[in-house]
N, C-alpha and C. Protein backbone atom coordinates (compact mmCIF):
# COMPACT_ATOMS: atom_id res chain seq x y z
N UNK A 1 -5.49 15.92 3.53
CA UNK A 1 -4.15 15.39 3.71
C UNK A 1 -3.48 15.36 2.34
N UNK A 2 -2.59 15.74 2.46
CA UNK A 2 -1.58 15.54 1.01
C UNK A 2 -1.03 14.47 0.81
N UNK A 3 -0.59 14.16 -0.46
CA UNK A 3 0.28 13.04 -0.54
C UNK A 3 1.77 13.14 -0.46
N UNK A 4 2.56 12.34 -0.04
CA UNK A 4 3.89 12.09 0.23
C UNK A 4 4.99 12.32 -0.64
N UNK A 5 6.11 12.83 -0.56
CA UNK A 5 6.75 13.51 -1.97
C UNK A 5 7.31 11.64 -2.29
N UNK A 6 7.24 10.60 -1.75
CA UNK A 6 7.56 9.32 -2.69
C UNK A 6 6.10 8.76 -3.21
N UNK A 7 5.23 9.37 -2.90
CA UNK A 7 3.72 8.40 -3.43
C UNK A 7 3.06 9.45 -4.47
N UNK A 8 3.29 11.05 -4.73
CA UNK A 8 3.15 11.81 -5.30
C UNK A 8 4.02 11.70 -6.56
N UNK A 9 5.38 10.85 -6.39
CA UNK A 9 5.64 10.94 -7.77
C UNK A 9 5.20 10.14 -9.01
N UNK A 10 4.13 9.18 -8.51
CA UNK A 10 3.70 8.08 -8.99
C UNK A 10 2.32 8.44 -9.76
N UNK A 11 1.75 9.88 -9.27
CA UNK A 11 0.13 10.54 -9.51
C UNK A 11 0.53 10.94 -10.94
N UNK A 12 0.26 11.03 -11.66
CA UNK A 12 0.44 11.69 -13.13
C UNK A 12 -0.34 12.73 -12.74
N UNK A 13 0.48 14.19 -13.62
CA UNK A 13 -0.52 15.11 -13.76
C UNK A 13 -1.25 15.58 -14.06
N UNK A 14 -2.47 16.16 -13.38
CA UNK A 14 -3.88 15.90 -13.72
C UNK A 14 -4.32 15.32 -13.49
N UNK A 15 -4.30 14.07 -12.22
CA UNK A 15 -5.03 13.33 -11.79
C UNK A 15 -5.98 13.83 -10.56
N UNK A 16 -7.36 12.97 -10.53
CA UNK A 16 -8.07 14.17 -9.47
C UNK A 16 -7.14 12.84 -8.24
N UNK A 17 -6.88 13.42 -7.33
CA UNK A 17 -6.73 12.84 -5.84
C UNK A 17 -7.75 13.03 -4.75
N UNK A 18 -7.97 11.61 -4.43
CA UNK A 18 -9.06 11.78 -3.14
C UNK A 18 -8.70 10.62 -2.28
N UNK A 19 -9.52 11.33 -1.44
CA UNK A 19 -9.95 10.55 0.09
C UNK A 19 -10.99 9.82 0.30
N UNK A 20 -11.29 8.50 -0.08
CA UNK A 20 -12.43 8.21 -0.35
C UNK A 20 -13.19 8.42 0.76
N UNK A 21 -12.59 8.47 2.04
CA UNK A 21 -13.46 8.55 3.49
C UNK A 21 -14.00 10.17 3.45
N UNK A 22 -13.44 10.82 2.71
CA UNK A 22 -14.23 12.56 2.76
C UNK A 22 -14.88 11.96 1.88
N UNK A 23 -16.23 12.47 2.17
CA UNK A 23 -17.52 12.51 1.18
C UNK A 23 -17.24 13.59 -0.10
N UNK A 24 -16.93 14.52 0.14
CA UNK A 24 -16.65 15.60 -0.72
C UNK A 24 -15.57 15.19 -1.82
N UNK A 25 -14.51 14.39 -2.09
CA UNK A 25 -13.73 13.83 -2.70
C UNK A 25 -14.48 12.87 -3.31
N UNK A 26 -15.07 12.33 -2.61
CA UNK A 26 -16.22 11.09 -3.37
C UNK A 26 -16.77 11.88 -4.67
N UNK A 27 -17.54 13.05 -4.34
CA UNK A 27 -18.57 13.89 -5.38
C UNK A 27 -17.51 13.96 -6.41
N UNK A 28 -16.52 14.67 -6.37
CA UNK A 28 -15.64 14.90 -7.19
C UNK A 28 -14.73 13.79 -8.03
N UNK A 29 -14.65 13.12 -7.67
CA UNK A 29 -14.10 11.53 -8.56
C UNK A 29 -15.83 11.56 -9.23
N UNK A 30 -16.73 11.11 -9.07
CA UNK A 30 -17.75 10.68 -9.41
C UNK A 30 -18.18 11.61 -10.42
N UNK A 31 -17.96 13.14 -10.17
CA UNK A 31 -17.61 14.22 -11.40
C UNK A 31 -16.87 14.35 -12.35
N UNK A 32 -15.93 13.67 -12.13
CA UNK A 32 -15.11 13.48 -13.02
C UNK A 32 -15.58 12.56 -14.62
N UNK A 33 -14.95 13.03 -15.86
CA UNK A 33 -15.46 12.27 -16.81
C UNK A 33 -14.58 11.18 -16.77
N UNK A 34 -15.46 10.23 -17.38
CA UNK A 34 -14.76 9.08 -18.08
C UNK A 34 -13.30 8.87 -18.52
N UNK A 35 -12.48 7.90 -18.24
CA UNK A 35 -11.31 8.31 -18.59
C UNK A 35 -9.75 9.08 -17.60
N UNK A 36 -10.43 10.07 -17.01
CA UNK A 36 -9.64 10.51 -16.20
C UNK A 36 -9.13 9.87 -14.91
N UNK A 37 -7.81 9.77 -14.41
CA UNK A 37 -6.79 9.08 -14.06
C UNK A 37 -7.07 9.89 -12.61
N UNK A 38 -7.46 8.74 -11.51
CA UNK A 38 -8.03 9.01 -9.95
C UNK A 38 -6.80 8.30 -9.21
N UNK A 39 -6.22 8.57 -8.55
CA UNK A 39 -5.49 8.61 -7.33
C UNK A 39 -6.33 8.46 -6.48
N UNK A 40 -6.29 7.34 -5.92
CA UNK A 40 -7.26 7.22 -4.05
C UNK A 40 -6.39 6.57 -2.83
N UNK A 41 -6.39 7.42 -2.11
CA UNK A 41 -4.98 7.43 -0.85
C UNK A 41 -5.99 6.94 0.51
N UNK A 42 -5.13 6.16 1.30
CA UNK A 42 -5.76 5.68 2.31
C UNK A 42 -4.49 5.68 3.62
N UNK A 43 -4.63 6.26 4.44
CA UNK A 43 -3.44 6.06 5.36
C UNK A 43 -4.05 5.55 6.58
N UNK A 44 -4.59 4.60 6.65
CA UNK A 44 -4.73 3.99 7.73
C UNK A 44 -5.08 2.44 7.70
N UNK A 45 -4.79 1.27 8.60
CA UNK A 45 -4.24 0.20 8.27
C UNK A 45 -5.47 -0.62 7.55
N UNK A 46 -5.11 -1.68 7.20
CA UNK A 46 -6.77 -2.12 6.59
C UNK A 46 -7.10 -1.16 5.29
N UNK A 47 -6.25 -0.49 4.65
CA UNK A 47 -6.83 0.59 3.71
C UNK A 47 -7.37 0.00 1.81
N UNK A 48 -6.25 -1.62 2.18
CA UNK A 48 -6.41 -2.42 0.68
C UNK A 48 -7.60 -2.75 0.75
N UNK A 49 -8.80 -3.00 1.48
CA UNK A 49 -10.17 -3.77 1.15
C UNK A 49 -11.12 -1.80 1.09
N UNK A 50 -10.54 -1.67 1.88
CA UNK A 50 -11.07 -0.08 1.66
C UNK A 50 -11.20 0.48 0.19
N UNK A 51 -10.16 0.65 -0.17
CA UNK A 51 -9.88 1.13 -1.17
C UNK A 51 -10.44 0.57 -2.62
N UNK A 52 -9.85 -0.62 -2.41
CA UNK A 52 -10.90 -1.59 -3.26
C UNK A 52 -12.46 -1.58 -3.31
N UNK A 53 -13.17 -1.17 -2.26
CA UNK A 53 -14.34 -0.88 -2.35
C UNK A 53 -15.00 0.33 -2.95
N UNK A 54 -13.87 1.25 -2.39
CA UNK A 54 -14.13 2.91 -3.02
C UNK A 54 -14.33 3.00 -4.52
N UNK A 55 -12.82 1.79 -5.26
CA UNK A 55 -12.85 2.42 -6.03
C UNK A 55 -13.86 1.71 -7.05
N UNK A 56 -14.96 0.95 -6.67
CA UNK A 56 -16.08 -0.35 -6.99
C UNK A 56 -17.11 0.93 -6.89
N UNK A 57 -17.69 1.73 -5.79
CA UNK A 57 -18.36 2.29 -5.39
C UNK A 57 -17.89 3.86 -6.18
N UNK A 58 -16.94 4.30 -6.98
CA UNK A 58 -16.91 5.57 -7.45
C UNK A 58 -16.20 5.10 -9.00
N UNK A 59 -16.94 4.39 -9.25
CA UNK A 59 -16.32 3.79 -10.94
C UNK A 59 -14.94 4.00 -11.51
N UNK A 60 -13.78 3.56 -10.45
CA UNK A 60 -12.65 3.76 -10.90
C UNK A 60 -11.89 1.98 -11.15
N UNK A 61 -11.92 2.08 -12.19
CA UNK A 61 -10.73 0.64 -12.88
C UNK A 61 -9.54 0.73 -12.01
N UNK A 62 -8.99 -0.11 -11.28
CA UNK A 62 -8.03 -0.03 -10.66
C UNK A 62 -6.71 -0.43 -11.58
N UNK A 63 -5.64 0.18 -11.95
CA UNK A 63 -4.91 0.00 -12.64
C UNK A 63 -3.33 -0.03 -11.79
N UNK A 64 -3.11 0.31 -11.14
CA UNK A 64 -1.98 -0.42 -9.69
C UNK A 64 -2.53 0.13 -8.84
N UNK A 65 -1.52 -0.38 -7.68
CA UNK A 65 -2.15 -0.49 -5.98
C UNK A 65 -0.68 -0.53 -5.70
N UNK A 66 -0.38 0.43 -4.56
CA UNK A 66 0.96 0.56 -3.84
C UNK A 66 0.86 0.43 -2.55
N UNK A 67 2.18 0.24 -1.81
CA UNK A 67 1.86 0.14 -0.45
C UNK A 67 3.08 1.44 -0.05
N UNK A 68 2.32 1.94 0.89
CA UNK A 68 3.36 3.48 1.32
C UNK A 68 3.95 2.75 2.83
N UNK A 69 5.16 2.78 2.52
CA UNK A 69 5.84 2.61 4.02
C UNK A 69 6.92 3.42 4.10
N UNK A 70 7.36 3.50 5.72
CA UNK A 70 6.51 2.45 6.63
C UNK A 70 5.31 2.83 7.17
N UNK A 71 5.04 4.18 7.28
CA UNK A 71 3.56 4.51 6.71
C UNK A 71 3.25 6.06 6.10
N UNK A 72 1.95 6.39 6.10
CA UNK A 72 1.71 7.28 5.16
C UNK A 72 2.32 8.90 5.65
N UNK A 73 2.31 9.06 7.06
CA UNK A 73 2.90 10.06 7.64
C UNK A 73 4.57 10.34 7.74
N UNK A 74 5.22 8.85 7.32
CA UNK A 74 6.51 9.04 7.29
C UNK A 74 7.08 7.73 6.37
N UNK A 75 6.41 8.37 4.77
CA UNK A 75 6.88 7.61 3.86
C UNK A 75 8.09 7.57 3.37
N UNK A 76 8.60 6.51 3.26
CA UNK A 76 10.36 6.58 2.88
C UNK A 76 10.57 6.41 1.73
N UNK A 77 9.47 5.16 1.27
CA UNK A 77 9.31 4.69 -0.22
C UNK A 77 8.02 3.92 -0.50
N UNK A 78 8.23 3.82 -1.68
CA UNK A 78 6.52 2.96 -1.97
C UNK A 78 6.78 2.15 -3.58
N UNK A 79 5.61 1.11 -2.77
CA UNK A 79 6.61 -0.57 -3.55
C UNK A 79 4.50 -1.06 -4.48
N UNK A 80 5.17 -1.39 -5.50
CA UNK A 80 3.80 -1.75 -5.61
C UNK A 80 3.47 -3.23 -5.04
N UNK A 81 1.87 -3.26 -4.40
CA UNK A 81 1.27 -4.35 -3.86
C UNK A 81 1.47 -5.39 -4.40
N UNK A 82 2.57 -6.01 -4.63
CA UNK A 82 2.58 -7.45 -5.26
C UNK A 82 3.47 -8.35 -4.12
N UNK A 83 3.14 -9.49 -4.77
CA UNK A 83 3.87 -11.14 -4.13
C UNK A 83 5.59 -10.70 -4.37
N UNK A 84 5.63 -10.22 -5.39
CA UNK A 84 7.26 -10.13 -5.86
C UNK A 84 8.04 -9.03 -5.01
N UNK A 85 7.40 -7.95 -5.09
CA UNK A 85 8.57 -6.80 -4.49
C UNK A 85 8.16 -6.86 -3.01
N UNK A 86 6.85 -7.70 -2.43
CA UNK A 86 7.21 -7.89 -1.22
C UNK A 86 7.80 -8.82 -0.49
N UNK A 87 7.73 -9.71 -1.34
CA UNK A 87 8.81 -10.57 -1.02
C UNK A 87 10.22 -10.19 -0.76
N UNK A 88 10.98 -9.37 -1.70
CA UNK A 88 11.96 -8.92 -1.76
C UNK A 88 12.31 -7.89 -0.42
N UNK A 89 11.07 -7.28 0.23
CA UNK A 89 11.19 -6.75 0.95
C UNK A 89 12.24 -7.02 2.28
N UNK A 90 10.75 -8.27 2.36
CA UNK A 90 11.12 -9.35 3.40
C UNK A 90 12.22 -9.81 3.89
N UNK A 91 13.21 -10.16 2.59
CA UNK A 91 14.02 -10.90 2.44
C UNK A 91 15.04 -9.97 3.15
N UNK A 92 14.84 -8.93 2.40
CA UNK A 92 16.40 -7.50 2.41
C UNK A 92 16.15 -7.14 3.76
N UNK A 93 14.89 -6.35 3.91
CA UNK A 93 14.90 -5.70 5.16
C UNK A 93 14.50 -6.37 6.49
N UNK A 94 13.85 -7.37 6.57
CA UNK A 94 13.29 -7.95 7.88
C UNK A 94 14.78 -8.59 8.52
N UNK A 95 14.92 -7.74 9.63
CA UNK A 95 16.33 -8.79 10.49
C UNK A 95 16.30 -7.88 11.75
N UNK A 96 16.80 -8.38 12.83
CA UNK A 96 16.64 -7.54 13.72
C UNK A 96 17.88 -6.54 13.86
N UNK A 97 17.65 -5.86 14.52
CA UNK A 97 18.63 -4.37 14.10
C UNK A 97 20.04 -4.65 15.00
N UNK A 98 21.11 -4.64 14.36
CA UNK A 98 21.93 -4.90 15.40
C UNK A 98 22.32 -4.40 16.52
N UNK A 99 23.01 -5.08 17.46
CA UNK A 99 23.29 -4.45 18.70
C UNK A 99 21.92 -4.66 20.03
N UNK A 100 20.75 -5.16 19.11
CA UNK A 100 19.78 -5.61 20.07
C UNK A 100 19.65 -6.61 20.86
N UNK A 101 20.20 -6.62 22.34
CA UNK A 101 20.36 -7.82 23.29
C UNK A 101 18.51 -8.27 23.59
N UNK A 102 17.94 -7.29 24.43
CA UNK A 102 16.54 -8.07 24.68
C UNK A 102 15.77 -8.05 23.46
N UNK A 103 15.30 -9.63 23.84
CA UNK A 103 14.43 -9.81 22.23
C UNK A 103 14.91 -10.26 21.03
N UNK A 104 16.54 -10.39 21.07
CA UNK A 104 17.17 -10.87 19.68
C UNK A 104 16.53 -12.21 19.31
N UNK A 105 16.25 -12.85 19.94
CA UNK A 105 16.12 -14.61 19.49
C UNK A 105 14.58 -14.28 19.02
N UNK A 106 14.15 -13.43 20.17
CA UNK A 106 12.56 -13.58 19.50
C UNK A 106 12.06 -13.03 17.80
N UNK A 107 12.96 -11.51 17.93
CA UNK A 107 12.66 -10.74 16.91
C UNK A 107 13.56 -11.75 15.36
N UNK A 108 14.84 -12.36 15.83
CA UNK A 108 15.58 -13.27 14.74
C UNK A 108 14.78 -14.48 14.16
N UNK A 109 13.82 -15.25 15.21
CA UNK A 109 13.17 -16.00 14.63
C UNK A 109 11.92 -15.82 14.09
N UNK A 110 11.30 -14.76 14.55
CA UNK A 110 10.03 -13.94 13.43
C UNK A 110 10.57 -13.55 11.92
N UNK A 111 11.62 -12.92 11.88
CA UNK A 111 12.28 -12.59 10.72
C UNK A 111 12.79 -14.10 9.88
N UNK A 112 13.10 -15.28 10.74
CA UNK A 112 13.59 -16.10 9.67
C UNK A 112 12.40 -17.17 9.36
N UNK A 113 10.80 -17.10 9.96
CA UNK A 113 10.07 -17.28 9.70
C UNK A 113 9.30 -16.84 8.56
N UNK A 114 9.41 -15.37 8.44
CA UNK A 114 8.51 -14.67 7.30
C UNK A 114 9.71 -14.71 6.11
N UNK A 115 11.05 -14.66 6.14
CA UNK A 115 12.00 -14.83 5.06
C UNK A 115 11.39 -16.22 4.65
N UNK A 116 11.77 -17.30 5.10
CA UNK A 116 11.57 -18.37 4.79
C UNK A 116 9.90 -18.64 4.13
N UNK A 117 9.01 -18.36 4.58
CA UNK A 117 8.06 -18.21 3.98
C UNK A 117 7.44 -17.40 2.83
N UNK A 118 7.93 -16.30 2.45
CA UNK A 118 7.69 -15.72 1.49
C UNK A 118 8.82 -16.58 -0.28
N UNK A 119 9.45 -17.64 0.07
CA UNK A 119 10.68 -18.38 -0.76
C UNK A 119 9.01 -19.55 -1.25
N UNK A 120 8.28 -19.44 -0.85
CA UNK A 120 7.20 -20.56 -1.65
C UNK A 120 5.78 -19.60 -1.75
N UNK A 121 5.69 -20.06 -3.27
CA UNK A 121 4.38 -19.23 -3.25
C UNK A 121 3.06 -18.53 -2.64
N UNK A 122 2.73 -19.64 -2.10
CA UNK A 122 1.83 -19.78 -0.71
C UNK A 122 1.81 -18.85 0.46
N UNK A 123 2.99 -18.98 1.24
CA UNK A 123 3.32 -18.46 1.62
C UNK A 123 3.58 -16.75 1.37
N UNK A 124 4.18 -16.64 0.17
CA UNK A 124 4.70 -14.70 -0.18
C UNK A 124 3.42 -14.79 -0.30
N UNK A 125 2.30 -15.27 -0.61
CA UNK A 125 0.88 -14.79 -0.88
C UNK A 125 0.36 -14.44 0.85
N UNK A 126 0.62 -15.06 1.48
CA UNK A 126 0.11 -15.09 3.06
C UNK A 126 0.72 -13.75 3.44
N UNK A 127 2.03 -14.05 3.55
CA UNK A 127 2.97 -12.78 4.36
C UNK A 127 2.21 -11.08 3.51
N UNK A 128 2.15 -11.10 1.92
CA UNK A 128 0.94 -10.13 1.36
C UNK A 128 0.21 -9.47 1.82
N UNK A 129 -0.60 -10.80 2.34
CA UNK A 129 -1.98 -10.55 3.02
C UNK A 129 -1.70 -9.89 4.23
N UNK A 130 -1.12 -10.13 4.52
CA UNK A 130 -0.33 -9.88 6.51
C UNK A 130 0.07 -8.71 6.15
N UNK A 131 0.82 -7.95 5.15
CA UNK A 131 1.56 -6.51 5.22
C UNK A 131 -0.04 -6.10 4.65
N UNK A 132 -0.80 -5.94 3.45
CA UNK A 132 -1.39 -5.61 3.34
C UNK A 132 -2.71 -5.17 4.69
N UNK A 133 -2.92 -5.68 5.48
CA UNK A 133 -3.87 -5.46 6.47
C UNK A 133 -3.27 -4.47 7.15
N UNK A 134 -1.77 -4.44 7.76
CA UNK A 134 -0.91 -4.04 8.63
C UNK A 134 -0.73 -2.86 8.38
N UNK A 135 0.17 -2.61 7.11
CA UNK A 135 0.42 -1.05 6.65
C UNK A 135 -0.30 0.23 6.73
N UNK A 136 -0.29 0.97 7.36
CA UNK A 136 -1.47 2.27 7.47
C UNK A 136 -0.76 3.22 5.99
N UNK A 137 -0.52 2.35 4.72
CA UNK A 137 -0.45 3.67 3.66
C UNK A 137 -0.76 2.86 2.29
N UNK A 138 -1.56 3.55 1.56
CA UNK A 138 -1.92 2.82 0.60
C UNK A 138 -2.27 3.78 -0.72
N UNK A 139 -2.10 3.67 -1.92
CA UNK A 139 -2.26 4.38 -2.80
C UNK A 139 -2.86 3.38 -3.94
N UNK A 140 -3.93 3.76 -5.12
CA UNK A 140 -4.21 3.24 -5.65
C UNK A 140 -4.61 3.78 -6.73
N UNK A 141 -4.05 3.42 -8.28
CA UNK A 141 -4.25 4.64 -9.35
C UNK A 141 -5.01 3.73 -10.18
N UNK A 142 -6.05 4.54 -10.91
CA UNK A 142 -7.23 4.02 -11.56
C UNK A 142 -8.04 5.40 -12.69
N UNK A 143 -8.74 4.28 -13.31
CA UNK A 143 -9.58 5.06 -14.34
C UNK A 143 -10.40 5.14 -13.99
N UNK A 144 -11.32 6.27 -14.78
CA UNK A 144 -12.62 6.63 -14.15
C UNK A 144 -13.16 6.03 -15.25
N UNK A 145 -14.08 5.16 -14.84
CA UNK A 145 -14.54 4.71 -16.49
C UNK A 145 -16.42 5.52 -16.73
């Protein structure tokens, strides 16, 4: 699978890119010397504890972590994994779409639930956790040490 022309602009060149779920990408990060700058892509949901493990299990320093939305097959943009720009997310984009009669109250008060909650620390740490599990796109750039 390739990467996305918004998550590809983020790979420096010369980085090896893998799949940590192909074994064969595994060999090749793990070939890699010391130093060199690994890209590890995950498009499917649950991919942040994944990834995090890969890159524990193929000696890569994790140096950022992105989230590809709204997902990896039809990336629009990509935000790095933090409390801050997902918060911001939240804030801007979560509302229900206008013109939507069934479901407005339901979908308006989910949205002014997770707005409101991501405004206290605690919380943008929770709602995190919640996109992080959710999202099927994930990118994560690291050293090979």
């Amino acid at each position: 699978m390739t990467l996305p022309p918004a998550a590809g602009l983020l790979v420096p060149t010369g980085a090896v890119v893998a799949w940590p779920s192909d074994p064969a990408d595994g060999v090749r990060v793990r070939r890699a010397p010391a130093g060199t700058v690994v890209a590890l892509a995950d498009g499917r949901p649950g991919g942040r504890r994944r990834l995090r493990r890969a890159a524990t299990r193929l000696g890569v320093r994790i140096d950022d972590e992105f989230v590809v939305l709204p997902s990896w097959r039809r990336a629009s943009f990509v935000m790095s994994d933090d409390v801050r720009p997902l918060a911001w997310l939240v804030e801007t984009f979560l509302a229900p779409p206008p013109g939507v009669a069934l479901g407005h109250s339901a979908v308006h008060g989910m949205s002014r639930l997770a707005r409101s909650a991501v405004t206290h620390p605690s919380g943008a740490a929770a709602v995190r956790l919640l996109v992080s599990a959710v999202v099927p796109g994930r990118l994560v750039i690291g050293t090979r040490t």
